[in-house]
Protein backbone atom coordinates (compact mmCIF):
# COMPACT_ATOMS: atom_id res chain seq x y z
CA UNK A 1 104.18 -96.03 -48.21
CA UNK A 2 103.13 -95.58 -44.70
CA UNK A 3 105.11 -92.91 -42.41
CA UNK A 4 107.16 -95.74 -40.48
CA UNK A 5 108.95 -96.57 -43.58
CA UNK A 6 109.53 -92.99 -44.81
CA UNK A 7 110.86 -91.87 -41.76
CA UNK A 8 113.20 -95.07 -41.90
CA UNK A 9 114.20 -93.77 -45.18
CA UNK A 10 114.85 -90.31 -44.30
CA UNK A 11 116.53 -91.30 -41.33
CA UNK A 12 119.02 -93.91 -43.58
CA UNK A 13 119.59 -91.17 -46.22
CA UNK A 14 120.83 -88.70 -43.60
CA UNK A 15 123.05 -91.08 -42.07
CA UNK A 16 124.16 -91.75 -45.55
CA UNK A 17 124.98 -88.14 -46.10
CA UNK A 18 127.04 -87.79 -43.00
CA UNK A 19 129.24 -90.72 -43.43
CA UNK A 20 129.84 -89.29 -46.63
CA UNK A 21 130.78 -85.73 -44.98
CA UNK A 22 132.28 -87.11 -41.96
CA UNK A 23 134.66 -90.03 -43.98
CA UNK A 24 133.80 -93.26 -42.23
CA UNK A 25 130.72 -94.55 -40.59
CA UNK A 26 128.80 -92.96 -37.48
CA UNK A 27 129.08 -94.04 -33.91
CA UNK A 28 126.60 -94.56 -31.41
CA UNK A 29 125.85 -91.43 -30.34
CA UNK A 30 125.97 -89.95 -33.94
CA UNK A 31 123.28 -92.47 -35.68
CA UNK A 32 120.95 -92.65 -32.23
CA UNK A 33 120.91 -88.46 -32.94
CA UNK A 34 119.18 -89.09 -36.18
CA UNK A 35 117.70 -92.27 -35.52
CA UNK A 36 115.80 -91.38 -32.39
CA UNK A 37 113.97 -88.40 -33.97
CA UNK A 38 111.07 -89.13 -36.22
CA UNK A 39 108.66 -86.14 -36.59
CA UNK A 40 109.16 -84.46 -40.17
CA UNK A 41 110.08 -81.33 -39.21
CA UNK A 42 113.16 -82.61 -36.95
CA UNK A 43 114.41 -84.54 -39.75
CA UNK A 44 114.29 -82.02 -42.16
CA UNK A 45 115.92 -79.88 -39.90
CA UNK A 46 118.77 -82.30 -39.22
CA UNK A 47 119.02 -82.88 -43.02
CA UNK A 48 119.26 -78.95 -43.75
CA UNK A 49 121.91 -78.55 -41.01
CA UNK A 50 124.18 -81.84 -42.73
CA UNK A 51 123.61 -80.32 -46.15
CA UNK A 52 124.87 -77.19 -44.50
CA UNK A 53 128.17 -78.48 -42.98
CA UNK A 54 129.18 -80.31 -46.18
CA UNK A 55 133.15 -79.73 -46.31
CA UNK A 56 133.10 -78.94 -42.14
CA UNK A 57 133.76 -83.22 -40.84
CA UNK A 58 134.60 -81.29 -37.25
CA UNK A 59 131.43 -79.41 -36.95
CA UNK A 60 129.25 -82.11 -37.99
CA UNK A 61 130.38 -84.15 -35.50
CA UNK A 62 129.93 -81.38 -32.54
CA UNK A 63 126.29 -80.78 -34.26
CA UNK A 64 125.66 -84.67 -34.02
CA UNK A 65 126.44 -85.32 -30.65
CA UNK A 66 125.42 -82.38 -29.26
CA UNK A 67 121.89 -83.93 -27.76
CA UNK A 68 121.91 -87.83 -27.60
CA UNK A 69 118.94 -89.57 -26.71
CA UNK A 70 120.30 -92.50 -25.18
């Protein structure tokens, strides 16, 4: 598997996890947070901060459009 994919991966699993948290699927801003990073370390520290705000909908939401990349 080459890094393109895995990223896309990573990247779909943490938008997974946050319309699971958050109740209903991610706008714009939200998914072009997660989508626009794709260096390792920002994506596993996007996934540890989701995993962390499990149960908190209105902090995930300030967290994910805190810095859009648009």
């Amino acid at each position: 598997m080459d890094n393109e994919q895995l990223v896309r991966k990573w990247q779909a699993k943490i938008v997974n996890d946050c319309e699971a948290i958050l109740g209903r699927p991610l706008d714009h801003i939200e998914s072009t947070f997660i989508c626009s990073r794709g260096g390792f370390m920002a994506l596993e520290m996007i996934e540890d901060t989701v995993t962390s705000l499990a149960g908190r909908p209105a902090e995930l939401h300030a967290y994910l459009t805190t810095d859009p990349i648009e």
